[in-house]
C-alpha atoms as a PDB file:
ATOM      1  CA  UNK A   1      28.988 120.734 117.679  1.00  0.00           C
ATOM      2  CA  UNK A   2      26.911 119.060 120.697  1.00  0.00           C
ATOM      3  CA  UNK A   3      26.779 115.724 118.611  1.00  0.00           C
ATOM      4  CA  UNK A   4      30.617 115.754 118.069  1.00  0.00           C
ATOM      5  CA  UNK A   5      31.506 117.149 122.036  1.00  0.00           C
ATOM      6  CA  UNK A   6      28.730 114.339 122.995  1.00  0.00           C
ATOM      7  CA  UNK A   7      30.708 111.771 120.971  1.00  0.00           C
ATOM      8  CA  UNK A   8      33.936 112.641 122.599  1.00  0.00           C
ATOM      9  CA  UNK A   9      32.335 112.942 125.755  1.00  0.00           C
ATOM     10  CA  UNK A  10      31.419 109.160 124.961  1.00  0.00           C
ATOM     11  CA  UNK A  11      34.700 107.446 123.562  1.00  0.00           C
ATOM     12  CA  UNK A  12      36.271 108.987 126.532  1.00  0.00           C
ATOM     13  CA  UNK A  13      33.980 107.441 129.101  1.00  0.00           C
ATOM     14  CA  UNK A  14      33.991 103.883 127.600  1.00  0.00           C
ATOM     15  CA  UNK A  15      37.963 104.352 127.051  1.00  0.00           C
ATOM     16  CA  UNK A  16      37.935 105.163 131.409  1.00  0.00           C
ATOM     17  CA  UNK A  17      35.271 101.943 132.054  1.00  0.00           C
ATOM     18  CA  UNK A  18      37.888  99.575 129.299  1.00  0.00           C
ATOM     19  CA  UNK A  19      40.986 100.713 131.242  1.00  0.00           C
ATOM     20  CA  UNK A  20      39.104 100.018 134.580  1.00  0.00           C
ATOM     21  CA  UNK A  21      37.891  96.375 133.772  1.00  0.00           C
ATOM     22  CA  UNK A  22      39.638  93.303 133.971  1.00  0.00           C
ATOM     23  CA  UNK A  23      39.488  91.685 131.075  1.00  0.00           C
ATOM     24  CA  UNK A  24      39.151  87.900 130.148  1.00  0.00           C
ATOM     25  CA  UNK A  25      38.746  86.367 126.750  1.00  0.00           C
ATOM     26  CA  UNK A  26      37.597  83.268 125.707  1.00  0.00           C
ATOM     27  CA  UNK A  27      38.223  81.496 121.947  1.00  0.00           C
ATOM     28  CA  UNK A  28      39.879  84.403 120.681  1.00  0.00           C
ATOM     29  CA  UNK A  29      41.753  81.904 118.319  1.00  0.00           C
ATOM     30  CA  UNK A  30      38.576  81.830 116.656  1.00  0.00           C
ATOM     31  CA  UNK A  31      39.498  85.228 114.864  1.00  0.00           C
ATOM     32  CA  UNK A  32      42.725  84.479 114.852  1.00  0.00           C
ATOM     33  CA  UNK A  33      42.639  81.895 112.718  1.00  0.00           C
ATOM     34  CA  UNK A  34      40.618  83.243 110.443  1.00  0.00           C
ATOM     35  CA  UNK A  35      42.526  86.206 109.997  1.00  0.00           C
ATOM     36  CA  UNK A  36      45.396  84.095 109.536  1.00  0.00           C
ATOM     37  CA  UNK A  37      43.901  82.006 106.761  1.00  0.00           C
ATOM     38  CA  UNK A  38      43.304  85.937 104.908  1.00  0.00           C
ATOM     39  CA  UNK A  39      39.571  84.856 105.352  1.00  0.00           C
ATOM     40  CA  UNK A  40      37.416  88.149 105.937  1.00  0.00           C
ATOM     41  CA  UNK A  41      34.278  87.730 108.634  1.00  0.00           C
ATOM     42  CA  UNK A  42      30.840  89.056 109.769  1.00  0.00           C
ATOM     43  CA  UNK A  43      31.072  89.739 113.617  1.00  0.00           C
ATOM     44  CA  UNK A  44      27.724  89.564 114.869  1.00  0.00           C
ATOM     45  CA  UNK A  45      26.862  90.139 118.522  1.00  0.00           C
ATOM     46  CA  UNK A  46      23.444  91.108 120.135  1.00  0.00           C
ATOM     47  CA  UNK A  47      22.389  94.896 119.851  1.00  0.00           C
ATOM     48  CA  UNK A  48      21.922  95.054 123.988  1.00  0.00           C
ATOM     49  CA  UNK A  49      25.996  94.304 124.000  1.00  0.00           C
ATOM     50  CA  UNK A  50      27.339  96.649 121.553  1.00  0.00           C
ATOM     51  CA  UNK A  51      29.113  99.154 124.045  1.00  0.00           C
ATOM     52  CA  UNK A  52      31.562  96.851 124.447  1.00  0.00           C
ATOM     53  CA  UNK A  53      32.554  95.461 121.680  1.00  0.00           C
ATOM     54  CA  UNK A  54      33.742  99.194 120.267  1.00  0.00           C
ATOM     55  CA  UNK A  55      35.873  99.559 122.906  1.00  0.00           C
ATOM     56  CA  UNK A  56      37.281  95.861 122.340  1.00  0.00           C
ATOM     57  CA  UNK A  57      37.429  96.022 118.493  1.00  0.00           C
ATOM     58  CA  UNK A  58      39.114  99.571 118.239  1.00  0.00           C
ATOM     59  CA  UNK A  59      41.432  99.697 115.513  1.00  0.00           C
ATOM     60  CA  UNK A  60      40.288  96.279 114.081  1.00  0.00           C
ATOM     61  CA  UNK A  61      39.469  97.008 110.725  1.00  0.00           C
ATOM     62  CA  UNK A  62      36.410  96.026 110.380  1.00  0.00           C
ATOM     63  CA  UNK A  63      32.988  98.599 109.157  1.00  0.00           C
ATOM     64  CA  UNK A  64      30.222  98.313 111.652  1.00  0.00           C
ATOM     65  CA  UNK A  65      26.396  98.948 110.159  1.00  0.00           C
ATOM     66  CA  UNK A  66      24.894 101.619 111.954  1.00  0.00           C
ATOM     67  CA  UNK A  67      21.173 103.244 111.819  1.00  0.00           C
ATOM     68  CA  UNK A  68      20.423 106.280 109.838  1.00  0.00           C
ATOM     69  CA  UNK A  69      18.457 107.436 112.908  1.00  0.00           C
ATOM     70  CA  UNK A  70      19.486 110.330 115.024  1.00  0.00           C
ATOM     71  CA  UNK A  71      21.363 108.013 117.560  1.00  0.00           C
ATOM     72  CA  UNK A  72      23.328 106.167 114.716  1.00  0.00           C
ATOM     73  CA  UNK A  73      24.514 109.470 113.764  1.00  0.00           C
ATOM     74  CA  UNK A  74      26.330 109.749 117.740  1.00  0.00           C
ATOM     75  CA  UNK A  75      27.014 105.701 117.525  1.00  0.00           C
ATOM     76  CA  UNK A  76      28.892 106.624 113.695  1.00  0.00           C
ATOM     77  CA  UNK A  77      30.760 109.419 115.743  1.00  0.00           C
ATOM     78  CA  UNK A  78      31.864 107.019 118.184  1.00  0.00           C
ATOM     79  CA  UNK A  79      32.926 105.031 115.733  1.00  0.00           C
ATOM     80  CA  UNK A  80      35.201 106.832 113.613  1.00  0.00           C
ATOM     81  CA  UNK A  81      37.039 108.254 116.720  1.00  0.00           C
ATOM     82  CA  UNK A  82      37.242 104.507 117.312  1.00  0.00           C
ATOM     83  CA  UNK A  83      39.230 103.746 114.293  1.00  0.00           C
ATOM     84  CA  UNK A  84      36.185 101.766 112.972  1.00  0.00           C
ATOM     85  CA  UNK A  85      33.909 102.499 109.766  1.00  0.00           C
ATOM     86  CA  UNK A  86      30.747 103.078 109.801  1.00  0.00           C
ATOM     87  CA  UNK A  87      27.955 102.068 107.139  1.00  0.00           C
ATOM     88  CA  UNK A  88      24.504 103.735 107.244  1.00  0.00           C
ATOM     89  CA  UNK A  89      21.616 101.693 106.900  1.00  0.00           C
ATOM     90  CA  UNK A  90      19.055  99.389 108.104  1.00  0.00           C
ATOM     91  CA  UNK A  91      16.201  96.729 106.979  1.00  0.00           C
ATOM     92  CA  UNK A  92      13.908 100.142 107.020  1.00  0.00           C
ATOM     93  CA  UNK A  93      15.941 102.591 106.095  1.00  0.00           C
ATOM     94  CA  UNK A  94      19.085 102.608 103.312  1.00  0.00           C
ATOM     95  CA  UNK A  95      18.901  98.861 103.332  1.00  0.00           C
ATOM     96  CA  UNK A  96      20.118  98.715  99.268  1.00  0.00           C
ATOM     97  CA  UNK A  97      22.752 101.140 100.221  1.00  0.00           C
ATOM     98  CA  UNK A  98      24.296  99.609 103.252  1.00  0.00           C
ATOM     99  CA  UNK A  99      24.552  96.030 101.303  1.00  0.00           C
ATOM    100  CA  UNK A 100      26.942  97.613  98.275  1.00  0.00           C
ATOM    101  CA  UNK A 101      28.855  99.547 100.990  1.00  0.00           C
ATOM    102  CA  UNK A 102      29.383  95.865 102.667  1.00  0.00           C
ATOM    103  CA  UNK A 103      29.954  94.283  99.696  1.00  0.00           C
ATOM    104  CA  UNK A 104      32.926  97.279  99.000  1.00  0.00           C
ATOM    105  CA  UNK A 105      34.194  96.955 102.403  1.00  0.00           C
ATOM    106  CA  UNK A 106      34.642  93.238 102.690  1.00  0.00           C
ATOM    107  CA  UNK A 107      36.244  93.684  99.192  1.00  0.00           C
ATOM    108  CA  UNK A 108      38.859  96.700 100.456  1.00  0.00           C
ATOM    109  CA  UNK A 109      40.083  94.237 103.324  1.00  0.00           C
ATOM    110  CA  UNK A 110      37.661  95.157 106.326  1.00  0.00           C
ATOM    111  CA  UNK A 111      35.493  92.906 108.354  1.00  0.00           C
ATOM    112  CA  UNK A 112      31.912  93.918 108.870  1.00  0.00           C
ATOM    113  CA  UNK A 113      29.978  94.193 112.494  1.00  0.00           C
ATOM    114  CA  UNK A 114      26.628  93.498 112.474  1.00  0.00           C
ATOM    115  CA  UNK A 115      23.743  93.165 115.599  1.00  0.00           C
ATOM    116  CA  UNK A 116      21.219  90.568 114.222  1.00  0.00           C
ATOM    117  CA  UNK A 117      18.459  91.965 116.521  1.00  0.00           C
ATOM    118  CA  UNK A 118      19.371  95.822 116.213  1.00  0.00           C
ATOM    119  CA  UNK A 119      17.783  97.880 115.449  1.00  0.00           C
ATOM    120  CA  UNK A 120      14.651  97.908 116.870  1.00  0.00           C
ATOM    121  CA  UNK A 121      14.383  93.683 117.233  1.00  0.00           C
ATOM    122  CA  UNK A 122      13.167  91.915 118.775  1.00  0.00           C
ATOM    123  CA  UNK A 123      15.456  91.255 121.613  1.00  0.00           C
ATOM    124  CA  UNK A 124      17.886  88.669 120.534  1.00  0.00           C
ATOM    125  CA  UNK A 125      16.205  87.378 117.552  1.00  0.00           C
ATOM    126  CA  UNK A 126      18.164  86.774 114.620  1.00  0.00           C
ATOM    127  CA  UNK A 127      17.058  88.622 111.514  1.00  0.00           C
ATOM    128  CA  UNK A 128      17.946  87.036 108.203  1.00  0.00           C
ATOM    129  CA  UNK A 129      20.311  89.989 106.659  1.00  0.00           C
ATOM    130  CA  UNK A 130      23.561  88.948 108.145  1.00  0.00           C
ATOM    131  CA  UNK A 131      23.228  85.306 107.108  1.00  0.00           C
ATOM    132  CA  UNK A 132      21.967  87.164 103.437  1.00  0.00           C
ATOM    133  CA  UNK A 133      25.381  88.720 103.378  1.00  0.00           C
ATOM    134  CA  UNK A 134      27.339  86.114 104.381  1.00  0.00           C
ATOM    135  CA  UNK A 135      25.716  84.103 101.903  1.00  0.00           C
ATOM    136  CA  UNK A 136      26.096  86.736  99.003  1.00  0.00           C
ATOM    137  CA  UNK A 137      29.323  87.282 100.059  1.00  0.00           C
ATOM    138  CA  UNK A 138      31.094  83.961 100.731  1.00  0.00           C
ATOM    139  CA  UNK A 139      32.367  85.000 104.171  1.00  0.00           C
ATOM    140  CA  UNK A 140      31.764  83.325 107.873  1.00  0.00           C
ATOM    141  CA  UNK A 141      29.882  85.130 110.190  1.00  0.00           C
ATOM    142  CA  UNK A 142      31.956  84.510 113.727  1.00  0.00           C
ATOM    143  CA  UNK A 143      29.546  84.917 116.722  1.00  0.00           C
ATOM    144  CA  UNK A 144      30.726  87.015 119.611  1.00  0.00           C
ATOM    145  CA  UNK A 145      29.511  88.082 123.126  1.00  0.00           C
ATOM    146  CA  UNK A 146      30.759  90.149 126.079  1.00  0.00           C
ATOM    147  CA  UNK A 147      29.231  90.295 129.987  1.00  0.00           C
ATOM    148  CA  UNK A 148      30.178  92.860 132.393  1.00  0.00           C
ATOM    149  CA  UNK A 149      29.529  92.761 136.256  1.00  0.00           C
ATOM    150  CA  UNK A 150      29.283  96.277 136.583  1.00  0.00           C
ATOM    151  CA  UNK A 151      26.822  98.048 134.570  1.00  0.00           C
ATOM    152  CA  UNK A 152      23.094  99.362 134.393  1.00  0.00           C
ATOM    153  CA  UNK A 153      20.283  97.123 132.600  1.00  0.00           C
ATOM    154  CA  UNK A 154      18.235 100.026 130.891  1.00  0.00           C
ATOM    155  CA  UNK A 155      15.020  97.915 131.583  1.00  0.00           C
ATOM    156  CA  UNK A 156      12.558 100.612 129.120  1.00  0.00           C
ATOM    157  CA  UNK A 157      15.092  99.480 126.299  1.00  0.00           C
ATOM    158  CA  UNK A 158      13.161  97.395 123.973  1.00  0.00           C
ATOM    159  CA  UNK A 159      16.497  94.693 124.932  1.00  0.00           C
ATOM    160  CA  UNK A 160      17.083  95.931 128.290  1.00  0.00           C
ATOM    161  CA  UNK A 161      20.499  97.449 127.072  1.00  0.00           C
ATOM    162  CA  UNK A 162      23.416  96.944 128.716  1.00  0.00           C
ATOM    163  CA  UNK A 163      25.213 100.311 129.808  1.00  0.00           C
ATOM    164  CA  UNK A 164      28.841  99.638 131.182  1.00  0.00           C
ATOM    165  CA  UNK A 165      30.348 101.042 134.640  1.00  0.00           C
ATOM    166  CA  UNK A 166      34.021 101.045 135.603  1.00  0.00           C
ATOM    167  CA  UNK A 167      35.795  98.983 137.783  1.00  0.00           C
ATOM    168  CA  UNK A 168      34.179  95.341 137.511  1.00  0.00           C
ATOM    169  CA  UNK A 169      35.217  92.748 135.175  1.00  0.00           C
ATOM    170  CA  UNK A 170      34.028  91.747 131.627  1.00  0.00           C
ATOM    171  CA  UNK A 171      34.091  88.865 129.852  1.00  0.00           C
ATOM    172  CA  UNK A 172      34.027  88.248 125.709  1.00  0.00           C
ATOM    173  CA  UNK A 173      33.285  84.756 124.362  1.00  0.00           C
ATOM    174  CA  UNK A 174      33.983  83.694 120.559  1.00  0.00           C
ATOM    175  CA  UNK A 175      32.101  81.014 119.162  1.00  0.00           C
ATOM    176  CA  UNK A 176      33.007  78.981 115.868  1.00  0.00           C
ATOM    177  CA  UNK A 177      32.618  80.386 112.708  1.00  0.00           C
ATOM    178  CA  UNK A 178      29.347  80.279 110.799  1.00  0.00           C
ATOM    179  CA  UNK A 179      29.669  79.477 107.315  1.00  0.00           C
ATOM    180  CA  UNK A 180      26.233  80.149 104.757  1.00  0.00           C
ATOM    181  CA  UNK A 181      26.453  77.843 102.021  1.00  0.00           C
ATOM    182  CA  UNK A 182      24.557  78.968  98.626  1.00  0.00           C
ATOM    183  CA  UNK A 183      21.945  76.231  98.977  1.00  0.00           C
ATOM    184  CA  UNK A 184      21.369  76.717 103.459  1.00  0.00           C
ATOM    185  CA  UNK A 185      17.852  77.767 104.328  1.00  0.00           C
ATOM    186  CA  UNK A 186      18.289  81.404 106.206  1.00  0.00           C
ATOM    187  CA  UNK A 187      15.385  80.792 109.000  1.00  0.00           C
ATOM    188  CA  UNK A 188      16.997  77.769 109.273  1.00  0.00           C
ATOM    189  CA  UNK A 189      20.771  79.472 109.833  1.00  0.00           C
ATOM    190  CA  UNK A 190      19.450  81.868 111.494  1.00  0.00           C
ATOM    191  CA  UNK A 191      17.646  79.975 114.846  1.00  0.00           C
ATOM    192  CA  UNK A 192      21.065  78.235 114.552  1.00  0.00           C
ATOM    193  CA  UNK A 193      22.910  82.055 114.967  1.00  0.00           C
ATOM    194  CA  UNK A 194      20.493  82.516 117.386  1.00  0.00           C
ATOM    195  CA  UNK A 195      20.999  79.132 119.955  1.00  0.00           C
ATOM    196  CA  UNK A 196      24.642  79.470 119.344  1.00  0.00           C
ATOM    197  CA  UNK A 197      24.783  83.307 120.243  1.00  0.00           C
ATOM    198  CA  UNK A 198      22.022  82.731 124.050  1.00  0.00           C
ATOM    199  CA  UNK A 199      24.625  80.031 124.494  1.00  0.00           C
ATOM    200  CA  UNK A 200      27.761  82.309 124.552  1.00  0.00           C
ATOM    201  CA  UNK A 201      25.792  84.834 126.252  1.00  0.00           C
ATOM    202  CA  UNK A 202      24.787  82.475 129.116  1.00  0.00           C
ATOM    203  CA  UNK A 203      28.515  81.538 128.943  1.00  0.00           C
ATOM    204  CA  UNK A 204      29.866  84.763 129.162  1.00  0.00           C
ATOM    205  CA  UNK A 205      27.328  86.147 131.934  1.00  0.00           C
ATOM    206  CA  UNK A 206      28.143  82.922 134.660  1.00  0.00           C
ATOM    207  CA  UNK A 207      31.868  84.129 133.909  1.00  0.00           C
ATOM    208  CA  UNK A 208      31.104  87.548 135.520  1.00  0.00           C
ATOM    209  CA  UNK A 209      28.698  86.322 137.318  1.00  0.00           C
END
């Protein structure tokens, strides 16, 4: 009962802080034209920005891969009253599990959401299991950020997370889509995930800024 009230509790404050910001976007047409091509996508934003993007992606269709730890429980809460799915797993922990339920959701229609560092990092280093799945899976992975100038940097946070106050602006930034080929070297995709995402985020922050 105190996970679900806390949830609510939750949605409803990041509902008040969305309603309260002023929003801009930048290269939305990205998605857009994927989604207009019938092209399904890996969004893939850093773990220290997350907050955000729920509130922005509400209703999206698209299955975001969550933690089995006690806080992906709240986060997978969140989610659902979000409109968005959540699948359980991590590198650590239900990693097998969370591929197939990928895997099934790109294949029912739904996008997948995925933070490259989460979820323990490091900070805004690119692991290799989102450029895995796009590979496996065919599918671009379409790099995303969001800035806020109102909000509280959680410096103990092993990325200094990013917790979002009302009443300031925000900014999201698309980038191009990523495609994986069969034969692309994954550390080698992956620093290229990584300079393209710190290049939206440095974009995104001098917007707010």
């Amino acid at each position: 009962m105190l996970r679900a009230l806390g949830a609510c509790l939750a949605y409803a404050y990041v509902s008040f802080v969305g309603l309260t910001t002023s929003l801009s976007v930048v290269r939305g047409d990205h998605r857009e034209r994927l989604r207009a091509r019938g092209r399904r996508f890996i969004y893939a934003c850093w773990h220290q920005r997350q907050i955000y993007f729920t509130y922005l992606h509400r209703g999206a269709g698209a299955a975001v891969l969550v933690s089995r730890s006690k806080d992906g429980e709240l986060i997978a809460k969140i989610l659902k009253l979000s409109r968005l799915a959540a699948i359980r797993g991590s590198s650590s922990r239900g990693g097998a599990a969370a591929v197939r339920e990928m895997m099934e959701a790109v294949q029912s229609g739904l996008d997948i959401a995925i933070t490259p560092d989460g979820p323990r990092g490091p900070a805004r280093e690119v692991k290799e299991g989102a450029l895995f799945l796009a590979q496996s899976l065919g599918i671009p992975i379409l790099p995303l950020t969001s800035a806020l100038s109102h909000k509280i940097v959680v410096k103990k946070a092993w990325d200094r997370f990013h917790f979002p106050l009302p009443f300031g602006r925000a900014a999201v930034v698309y980038g191009e889509p990523l495609e994986v080929l069969a034969h692309d070297d994954l550390k080698a995709k992956a620093a290229e995930l990584k300079a393209v995402l710190d290049r939206l985020t440095d974009e995104a922050d001098a917007l707010v800024a």
